[in-house]
C-alpha atoms as a PDB file:
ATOM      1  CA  UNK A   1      88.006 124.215  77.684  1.00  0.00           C
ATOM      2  CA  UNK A   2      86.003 121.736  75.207  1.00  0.00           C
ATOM      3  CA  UNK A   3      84.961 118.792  76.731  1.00  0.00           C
ATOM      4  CA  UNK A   4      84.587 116.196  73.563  1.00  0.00           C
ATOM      5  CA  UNK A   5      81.354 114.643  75.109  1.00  0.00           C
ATOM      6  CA  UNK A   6      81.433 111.472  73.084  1.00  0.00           C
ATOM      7  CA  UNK A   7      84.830 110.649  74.594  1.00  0.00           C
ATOM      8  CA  UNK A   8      83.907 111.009  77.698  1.00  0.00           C
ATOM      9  CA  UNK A   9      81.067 108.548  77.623  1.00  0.00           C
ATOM     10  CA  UNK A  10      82.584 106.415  75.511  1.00  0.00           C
ATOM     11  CA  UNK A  11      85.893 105.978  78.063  1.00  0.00           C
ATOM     12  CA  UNK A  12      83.192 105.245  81.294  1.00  0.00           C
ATOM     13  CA  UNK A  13      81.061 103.522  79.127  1.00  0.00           C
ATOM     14  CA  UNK A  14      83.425 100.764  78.760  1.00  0.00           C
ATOM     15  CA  UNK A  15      85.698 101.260  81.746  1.00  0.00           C
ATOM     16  CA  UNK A  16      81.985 100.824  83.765  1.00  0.00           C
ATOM     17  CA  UNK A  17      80.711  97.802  81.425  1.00  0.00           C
ATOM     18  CA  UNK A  18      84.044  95.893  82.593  1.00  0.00           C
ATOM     19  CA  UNK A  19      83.531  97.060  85.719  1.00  0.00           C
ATOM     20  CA  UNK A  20      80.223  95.218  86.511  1.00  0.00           C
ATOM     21  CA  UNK A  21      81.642  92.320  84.133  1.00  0.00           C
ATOM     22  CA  UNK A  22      84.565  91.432  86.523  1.00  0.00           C
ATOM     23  CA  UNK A  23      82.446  92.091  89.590  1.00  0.00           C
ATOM     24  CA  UNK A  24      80.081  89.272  88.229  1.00  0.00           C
ATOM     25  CA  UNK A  25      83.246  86.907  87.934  1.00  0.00           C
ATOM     26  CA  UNK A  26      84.706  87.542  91.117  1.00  0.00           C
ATOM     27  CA  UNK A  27      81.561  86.919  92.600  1.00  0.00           C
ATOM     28  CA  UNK A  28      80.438  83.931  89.777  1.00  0.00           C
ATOM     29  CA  UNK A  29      77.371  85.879  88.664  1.00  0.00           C
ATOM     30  CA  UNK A  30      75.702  84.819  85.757  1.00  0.00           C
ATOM     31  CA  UNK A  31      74.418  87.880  84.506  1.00  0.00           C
ATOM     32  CA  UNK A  32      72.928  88.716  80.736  1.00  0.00           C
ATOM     33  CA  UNK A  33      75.259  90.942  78.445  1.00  0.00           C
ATOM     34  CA  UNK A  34      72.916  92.958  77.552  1.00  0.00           C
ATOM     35  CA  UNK A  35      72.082  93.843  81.483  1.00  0.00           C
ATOM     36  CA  UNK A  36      75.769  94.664  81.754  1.00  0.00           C
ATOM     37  CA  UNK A  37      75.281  97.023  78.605  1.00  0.00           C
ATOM     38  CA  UNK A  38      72.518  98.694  80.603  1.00  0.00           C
ATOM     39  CA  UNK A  39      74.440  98.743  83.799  1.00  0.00           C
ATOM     40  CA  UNK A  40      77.129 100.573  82.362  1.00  0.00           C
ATOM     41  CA  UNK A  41      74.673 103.178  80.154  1.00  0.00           C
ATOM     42  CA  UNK A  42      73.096 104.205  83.601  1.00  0.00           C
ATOM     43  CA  UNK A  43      77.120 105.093  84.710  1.00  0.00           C
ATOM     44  CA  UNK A  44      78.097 106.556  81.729  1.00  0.00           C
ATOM     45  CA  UNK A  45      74.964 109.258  81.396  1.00  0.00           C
ATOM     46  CA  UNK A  46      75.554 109.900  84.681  1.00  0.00           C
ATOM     47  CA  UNK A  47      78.743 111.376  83.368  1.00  0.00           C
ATOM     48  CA  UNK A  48      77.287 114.000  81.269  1.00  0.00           C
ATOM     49  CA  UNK A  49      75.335 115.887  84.555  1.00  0.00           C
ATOM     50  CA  UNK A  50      78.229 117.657  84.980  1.00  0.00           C
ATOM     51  CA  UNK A  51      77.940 118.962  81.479  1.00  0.00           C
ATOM     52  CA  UNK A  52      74.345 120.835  82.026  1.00  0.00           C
ATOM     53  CA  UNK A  53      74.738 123.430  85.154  1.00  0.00           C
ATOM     54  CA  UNK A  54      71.124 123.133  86.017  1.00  0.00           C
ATOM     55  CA  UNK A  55      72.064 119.287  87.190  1.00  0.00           C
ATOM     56  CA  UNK A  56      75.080 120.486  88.736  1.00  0.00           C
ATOM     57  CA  UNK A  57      73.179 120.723  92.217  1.00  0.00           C
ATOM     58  CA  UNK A  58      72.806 116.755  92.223  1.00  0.00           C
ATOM     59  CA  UNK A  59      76.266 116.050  92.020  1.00  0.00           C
ATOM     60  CA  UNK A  60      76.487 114.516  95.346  1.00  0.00           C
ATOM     61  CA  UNK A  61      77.773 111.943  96.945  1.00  0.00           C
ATOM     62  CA  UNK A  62      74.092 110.446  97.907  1.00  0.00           C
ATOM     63  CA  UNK A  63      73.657 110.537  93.868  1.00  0.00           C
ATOM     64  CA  UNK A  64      76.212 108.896  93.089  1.00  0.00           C
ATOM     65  CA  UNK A  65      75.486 105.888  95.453  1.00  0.00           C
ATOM     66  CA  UNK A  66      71.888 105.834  94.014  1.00  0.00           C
ATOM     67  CA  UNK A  67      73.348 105.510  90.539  1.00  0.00           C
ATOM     68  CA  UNK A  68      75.830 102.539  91.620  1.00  0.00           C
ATOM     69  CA  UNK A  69      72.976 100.910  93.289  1.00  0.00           C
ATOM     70  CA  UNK A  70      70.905 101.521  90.245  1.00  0.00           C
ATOM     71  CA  UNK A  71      73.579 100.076  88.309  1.00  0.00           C
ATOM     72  CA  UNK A  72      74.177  96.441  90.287  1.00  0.00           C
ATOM     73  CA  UNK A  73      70.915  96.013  90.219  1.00  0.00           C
ATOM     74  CA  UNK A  74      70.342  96.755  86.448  1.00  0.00           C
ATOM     75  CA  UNK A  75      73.326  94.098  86.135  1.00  0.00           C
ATOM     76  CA  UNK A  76      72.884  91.409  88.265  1.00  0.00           C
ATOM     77  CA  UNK A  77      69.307  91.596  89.875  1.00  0.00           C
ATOM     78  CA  UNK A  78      68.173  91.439  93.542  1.00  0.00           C
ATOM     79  CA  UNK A  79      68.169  88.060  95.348  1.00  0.00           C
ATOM     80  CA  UNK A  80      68.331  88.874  99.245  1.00  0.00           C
ATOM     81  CA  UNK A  81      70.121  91.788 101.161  1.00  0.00           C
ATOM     82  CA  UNK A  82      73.376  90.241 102.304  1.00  0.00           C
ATOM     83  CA  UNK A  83      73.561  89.178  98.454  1.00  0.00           C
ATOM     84  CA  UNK A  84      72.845  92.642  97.263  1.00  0.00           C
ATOM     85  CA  UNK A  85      75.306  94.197  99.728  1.00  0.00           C
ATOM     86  CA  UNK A  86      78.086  91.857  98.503  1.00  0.00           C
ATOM     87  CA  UNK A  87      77.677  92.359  95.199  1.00  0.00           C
ATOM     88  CA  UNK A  88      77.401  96.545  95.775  1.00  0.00           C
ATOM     89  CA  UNK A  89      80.775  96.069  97.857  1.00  0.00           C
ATOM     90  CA  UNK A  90      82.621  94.318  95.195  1.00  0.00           C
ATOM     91  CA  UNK A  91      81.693  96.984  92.897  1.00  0.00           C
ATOM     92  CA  UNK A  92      82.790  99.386  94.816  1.00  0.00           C
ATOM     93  CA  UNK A  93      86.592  97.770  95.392  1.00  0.00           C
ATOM     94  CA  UNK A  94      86.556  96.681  91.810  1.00  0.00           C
ATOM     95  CA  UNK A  95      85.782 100.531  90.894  1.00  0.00           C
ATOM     96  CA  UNK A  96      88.688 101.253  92.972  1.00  0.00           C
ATOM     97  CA  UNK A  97      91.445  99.344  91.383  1.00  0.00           C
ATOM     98  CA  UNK A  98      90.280 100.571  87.868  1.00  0.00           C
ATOM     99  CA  UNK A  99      90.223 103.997  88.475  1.00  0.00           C
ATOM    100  CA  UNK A 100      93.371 104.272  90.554  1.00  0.00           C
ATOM    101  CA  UNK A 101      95.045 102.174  87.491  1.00  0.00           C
ATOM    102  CA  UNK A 102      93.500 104.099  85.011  1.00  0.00           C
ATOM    103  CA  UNK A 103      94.450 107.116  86.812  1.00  0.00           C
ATOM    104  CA  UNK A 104      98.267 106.030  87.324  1.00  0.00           C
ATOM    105  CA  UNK A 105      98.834 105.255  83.903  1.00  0.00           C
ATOM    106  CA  UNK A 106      98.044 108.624  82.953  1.00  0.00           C
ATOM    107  CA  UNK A 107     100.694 109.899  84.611  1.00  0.00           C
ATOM    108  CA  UNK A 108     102.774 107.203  83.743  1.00  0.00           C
ATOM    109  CA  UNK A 109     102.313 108.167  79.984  1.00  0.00           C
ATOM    110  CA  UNK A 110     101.957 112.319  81.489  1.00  0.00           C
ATOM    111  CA  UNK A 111      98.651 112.624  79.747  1.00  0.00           C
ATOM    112  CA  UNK A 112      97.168 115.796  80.563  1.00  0.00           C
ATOM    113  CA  UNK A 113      93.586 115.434  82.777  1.00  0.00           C
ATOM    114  CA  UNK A 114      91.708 116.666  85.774  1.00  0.00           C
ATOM    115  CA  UNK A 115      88.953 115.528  88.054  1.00  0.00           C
ATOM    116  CA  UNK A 116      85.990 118.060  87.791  1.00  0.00           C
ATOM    117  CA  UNK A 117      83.588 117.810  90.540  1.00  0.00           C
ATOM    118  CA  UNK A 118      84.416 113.925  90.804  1.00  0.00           C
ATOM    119  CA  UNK A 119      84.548 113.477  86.887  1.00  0.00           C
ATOM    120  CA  UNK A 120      87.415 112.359  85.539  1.00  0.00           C
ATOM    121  CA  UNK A 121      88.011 114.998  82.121  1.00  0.00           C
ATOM    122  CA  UNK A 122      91.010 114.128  79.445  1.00  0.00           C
ATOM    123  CA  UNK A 123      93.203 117.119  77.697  1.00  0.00           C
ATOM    124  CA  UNK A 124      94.105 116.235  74.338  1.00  0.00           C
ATOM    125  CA  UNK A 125      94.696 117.563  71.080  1.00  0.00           C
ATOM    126  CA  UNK A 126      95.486 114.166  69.844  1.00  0.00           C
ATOM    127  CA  UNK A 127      92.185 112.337  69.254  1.00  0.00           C
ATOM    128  CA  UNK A 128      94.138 109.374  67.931  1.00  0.00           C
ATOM    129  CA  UNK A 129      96.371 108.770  70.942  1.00  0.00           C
ATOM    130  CA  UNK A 130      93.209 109.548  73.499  1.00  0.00           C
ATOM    131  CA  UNK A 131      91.365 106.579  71.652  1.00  0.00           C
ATOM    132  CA  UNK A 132      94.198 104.180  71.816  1.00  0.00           C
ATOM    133  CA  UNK A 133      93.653 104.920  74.933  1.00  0.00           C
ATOM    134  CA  UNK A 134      90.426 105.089  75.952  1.00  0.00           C
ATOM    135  CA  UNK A 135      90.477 101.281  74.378  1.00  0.00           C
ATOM    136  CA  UNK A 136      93.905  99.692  75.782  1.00  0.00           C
ATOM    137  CA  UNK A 137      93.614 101.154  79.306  1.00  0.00           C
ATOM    138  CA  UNK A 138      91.146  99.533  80.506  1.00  0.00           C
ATOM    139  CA  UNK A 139      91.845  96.488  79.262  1.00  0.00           C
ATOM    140  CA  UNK A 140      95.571  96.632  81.015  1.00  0.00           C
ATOM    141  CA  UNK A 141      94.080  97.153  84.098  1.00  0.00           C
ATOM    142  CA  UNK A 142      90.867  94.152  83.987  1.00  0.00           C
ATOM    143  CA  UNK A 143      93.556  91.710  82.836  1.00  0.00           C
ATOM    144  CA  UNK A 144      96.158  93.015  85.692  1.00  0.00           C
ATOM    145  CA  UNK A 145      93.593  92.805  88.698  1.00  0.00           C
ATOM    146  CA  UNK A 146      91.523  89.339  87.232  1.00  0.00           C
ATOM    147  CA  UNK A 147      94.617  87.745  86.692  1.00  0.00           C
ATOM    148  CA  UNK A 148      95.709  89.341  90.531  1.00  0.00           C
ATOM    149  CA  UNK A 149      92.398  88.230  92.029  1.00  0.00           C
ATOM    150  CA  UNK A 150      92.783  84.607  90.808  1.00  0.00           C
ATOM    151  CA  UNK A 151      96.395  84.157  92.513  1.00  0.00           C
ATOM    152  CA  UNK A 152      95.164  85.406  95.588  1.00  0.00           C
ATOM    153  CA  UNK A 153      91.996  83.551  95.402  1.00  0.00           C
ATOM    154  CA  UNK A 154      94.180  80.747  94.165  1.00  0.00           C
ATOM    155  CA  UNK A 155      96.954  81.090  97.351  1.00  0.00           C
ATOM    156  CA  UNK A 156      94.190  81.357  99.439  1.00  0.00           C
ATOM    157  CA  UNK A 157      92.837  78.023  98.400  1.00  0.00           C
ATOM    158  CA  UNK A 158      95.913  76.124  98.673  1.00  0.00           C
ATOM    159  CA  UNK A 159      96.149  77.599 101.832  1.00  0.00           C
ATOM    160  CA  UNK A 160      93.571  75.447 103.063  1.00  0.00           C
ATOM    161  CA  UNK A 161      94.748  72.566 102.036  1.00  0.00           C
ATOM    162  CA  UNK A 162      98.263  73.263 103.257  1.00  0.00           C
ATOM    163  CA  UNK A 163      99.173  70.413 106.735  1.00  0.00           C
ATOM    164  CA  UNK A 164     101.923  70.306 108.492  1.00  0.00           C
ATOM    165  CA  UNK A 165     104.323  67.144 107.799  1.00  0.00           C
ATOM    166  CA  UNK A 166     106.757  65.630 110.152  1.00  0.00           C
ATOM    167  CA  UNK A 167     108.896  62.591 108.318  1.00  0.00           C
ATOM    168  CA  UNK A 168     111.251  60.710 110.527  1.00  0.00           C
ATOM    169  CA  UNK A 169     113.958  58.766 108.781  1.00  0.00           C
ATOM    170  CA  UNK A 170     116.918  56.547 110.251  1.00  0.00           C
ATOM    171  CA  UNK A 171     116.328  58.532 113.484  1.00  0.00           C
ATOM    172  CA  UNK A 172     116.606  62.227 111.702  1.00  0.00           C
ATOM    173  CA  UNK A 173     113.378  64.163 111.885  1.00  0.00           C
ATOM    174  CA  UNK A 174     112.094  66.829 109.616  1.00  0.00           C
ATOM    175  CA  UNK A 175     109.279  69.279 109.386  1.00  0.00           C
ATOM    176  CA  UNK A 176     107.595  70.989 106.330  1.00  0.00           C
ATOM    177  CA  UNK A 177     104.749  72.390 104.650  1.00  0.00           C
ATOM    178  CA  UNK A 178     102.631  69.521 102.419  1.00  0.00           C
ATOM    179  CA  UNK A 179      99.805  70.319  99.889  1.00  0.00           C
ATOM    180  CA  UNK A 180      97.217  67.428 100.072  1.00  0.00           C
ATOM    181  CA  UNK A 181      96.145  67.188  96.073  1.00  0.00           C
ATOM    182  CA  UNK A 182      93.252  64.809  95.291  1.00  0.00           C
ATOM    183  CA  UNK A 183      94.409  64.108  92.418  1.00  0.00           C
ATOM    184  CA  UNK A 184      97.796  62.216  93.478  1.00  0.00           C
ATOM    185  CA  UNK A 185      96.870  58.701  93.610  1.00  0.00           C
ATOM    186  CA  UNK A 186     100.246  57.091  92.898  1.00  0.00           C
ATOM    187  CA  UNK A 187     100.840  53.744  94.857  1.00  0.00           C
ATOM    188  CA  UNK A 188     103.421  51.048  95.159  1.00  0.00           C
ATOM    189  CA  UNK A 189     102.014  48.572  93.220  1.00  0.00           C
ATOM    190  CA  UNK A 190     103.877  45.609  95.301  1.00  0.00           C
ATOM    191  CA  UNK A 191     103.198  47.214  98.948  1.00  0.00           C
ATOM    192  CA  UNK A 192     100.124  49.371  97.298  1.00  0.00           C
ATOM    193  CA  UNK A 193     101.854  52.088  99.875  1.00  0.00           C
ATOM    194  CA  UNK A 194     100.600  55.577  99.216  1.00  0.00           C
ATOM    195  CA  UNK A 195     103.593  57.726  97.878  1.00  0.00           C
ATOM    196  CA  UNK A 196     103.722  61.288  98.773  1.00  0.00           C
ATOM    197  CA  UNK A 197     106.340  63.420  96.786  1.00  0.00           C
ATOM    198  CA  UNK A 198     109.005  65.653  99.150  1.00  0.00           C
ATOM    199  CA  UNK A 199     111.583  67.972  97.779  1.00  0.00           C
ATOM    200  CA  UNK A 200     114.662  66.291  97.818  1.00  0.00           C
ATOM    201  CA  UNK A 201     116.988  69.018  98.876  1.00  0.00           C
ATOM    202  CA  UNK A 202     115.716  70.041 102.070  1.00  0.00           C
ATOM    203  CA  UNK A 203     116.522  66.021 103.228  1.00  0.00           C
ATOM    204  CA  UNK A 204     120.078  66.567 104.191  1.00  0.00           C
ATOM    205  CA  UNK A 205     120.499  63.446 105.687  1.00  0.00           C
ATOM    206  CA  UNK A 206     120.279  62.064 101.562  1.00  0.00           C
ATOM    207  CA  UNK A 207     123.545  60.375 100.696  1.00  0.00           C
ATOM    208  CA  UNK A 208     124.731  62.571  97.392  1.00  0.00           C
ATOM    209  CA  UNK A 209     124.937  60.006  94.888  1.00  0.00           C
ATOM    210  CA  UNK A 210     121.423  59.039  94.910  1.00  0.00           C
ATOM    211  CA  UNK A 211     121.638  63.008  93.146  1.00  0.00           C
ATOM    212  CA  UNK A 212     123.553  61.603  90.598  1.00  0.00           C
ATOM    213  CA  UNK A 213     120.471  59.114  89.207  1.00  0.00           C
ATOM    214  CA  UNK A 214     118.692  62.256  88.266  1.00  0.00           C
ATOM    215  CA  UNK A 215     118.491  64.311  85.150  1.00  0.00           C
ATOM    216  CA  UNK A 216     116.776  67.968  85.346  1.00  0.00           C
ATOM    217  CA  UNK A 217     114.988  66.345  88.147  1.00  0.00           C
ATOM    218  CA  UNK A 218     113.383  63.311  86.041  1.00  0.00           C
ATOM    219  CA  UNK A 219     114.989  59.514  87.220  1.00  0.00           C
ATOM    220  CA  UNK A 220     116.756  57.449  85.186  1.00  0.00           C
ATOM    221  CA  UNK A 221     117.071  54.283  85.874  1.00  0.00           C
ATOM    222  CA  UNK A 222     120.075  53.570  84.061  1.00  0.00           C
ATOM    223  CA  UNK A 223     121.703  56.075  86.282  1.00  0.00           C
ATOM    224  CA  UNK A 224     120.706  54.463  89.232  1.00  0.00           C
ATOM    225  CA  UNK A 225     122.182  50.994  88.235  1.00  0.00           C
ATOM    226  CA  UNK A 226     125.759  52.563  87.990  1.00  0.00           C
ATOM    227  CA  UNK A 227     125.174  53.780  91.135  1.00  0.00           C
ATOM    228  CA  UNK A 228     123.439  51.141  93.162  1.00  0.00           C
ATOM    229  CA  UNK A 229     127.355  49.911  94.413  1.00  0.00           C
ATOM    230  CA  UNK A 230     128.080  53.332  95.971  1.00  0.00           C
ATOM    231  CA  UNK A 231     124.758  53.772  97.969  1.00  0.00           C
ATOM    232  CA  UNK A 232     125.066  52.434 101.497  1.00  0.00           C
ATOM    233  CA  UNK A 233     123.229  49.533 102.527  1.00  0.00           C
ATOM    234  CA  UNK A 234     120.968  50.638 105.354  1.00  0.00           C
ATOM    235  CA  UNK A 235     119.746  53.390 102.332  1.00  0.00           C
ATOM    236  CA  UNK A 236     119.391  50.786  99.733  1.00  0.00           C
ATOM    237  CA  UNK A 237     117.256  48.857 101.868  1.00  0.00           C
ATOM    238  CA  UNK A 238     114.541  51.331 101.888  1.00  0.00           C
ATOM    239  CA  UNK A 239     114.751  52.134  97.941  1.00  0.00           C
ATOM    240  CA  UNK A 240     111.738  51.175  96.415  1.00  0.00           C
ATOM    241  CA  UNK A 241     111.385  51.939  92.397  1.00  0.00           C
ATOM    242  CA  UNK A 242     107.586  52.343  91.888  1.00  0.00           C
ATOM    243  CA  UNK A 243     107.052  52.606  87.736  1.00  0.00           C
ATOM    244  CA  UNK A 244     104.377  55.059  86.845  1.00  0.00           C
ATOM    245  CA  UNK A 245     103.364  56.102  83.335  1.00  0.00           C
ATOM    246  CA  UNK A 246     102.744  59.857  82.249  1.00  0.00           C
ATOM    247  CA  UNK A 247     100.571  61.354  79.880  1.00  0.00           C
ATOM    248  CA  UNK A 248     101.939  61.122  76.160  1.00  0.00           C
ATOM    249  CA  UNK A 249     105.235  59.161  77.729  1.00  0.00           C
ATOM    250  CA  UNK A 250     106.854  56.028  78.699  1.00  0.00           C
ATOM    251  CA  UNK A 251     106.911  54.157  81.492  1.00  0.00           C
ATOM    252  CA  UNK A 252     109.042  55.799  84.192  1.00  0.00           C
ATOM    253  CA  UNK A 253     110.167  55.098  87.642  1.00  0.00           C
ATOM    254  CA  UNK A 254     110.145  57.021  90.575  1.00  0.00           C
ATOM    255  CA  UNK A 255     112.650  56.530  93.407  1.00  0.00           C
ATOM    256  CA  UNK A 256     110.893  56.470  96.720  1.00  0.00           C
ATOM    257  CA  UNK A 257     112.183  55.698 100.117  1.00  0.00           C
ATOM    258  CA  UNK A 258     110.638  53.720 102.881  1.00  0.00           C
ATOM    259  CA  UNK A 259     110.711  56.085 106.036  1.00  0.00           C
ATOM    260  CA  UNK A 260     110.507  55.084 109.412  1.00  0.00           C
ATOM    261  CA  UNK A 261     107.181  57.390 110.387  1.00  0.00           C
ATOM    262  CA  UNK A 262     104.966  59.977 109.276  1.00  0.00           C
ATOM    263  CA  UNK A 263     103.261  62.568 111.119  1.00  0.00           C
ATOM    264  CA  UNK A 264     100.388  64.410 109.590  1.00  0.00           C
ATOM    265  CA  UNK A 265      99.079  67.700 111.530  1.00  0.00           C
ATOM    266  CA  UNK A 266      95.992  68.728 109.502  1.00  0.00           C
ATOM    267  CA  UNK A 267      93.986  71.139 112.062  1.00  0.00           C
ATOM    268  CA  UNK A 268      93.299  69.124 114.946  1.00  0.00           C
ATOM    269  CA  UNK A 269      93.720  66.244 113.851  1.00  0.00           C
ATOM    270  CA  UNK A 270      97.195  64.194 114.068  1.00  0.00           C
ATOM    271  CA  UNK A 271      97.902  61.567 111.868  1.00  0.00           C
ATOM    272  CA  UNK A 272     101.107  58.970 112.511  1.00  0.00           C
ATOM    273  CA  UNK A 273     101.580  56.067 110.175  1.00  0.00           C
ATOM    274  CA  UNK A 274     104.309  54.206 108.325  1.00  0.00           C
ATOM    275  CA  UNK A 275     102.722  52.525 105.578  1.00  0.00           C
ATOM    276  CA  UNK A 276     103.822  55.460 103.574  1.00  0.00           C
ATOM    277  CA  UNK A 277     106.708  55.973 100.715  1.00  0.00           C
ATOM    278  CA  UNK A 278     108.436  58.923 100.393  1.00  0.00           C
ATOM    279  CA  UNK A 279     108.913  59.860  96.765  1.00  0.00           C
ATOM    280  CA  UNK A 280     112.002  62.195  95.640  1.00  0.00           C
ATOM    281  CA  UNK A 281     112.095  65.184  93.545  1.00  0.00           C
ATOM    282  CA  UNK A 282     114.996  67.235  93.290  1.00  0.00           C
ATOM    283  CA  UNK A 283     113.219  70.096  92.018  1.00  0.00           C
ATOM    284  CA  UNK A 284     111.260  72.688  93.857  1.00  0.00           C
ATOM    285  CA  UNK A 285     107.419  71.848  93.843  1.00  0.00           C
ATOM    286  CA  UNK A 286     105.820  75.422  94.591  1.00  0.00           C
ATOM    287  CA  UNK A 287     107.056  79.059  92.747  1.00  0.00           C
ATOM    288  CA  UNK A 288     106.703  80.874  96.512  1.00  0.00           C
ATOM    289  CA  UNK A 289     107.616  77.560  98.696  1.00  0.00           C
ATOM    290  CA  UNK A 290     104.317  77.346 100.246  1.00  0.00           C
ATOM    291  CA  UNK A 291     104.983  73.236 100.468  1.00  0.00           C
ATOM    292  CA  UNK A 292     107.302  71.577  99.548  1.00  0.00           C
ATOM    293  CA  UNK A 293     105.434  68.496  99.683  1.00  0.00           C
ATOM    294  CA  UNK A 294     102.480  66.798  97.773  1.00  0.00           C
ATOM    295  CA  UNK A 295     100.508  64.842 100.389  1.00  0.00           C
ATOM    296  CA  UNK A 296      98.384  61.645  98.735  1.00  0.00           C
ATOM    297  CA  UNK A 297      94.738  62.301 100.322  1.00  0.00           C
ATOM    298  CA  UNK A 298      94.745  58.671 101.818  1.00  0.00           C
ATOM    299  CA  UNK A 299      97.107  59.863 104.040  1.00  0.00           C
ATOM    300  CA  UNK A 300      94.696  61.941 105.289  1.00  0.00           C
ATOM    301  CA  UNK A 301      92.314  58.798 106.622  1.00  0.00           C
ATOM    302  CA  UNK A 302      95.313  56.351 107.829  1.00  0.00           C
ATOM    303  CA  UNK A 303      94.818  55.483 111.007  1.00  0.00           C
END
């Protein structure tokens, strides 16, 4: 067997650089490139023990931790234990998901290789195809798991802000998931009511024709005014048409409807008010129906 040496650091050279470079974004390190360089030149000599049998004896397990230590350290420094530890334990999952992806997509592409004594070796006659690679492989699998880690760190934070919503209207109650977003800070301007935004289509006490006033789920208020004749009366009553203006566009409108109560569960805390508008959208709001509301924070302080 010939083991092309200059491959094989090379291939855990980088895979190990963007190793430690995603563990110091997951954890929002701020660490020097060039200590990343060394980090990852500590892993990828480490490789090449295998290669001289009188080192053979300290390929161990105990090694191997003292060279990822060595390695987090080199990268990102010491600060306190419970830091250190963190930072060592994302490594360690991070290390997982590269090498099982790396790993997968050789089979996936039935490239010939073996683990020798915990080193992962290539077969290739085809230096071309091994270097294209060595270079696109890992760089599949960092953009697969960052962009992964940021919709799960993502979910998790809208998670948080996720409260339970109760909206009672002309004696028909219904309860849903609502996102509180800071940065919704639309208001009546007559009543200055806060407006939070509900998906239409799960009201099914809505007459259909106020459907009819909407085009690929933007208002038009020329719509509405052919309309306004076929709406019954104890619905028209609560219309309100609260104008808002968008970046780069016109004034719009946004039909809203004046419910009878709100009720806000956020933790422990219950919230009940009816200086509130209810704003339609007959879209849906989130991809995976998390909510399918957007709460305005003042709800969050009405008393």
């Amino acid at each position: 067997m010939v083991v092309y040496a200059d491959f094989v650091f090379l291939l855990n050279f980088i895979i190990d650089y963007l190793i430690l470079w995603t563990t110091g974004k997951f954890l929002q390190l701020n660490s020097k490139k060039f200590r990343l360089f060394m980090g990852a030149g500590i892993g990828a000599c480490y490789t090449f023990i295998f290669l001289i049998p009188s080192l053979t004896i300290v390929h161990i397990l105990l090694t191997k931790i003292l060279v990822s230590i060595a390695m987090v350290l080199i990268s990102f420094g010491f600060i306190h234990l419970f830091h250190f530890i963190r930072m060592l334990a994302t490594f360690y999952f991070v290390s997982f998901v590269f090498g099982g992806g790396v790993f997968g997509l050789q089979y996936l592409l039935q490239i010939d290789h073996e683990i020798i004594n915990g080193i992962y070796i290539h077969h290739s006659s085809g230096s071309i195809v091994y270097l294209l690679f060595l270079v696109i492989a890992p760089v599949m699998i960092w953009l697969f798991s960052n962009k992964t880690y940021y919709s799960l760190r993502r979910k998790t934070l809208i998670q948080q802000d996720l409260v339970d919503v109760e909206l009672t209207i002309l004696n028909q109650s219904y309860q849903f998931k609502g996102l509180v977003d800071t940065g919704n800070q639309l208001y009546d301007p007559i009543s200055r009511k806060p407006v939070l935004i509900i998906e239409a289509k799960d009201l099914t006490i809505l007459p259909d024709v106020l459907q009819q006033a909407f085009d690929n789920r933007q208002f038009i208020l020329d719509k509405f005014e052919q309309i306004a004749d076929k709406i019954d009366p104890n619905w028209l009553s609560r219309i309100h048409l609260i104008p808002f203006r968008s970046v780069a566009k016109e004034m719009q409108f946004l039909l809203a409807l004046r419910p009878d109560k709100v009720v806000i569960q956020n933790g422990e805390k219950r919230i009940e008010t009816n200086k509130v508008l209810i704003g339609l959208d007959y879209g849906q709001l989130s991809i995976d129906r998390s909510y399918q509301a957007i709460i305005h924070p003042e709800l969050l302080i009405a008393s």
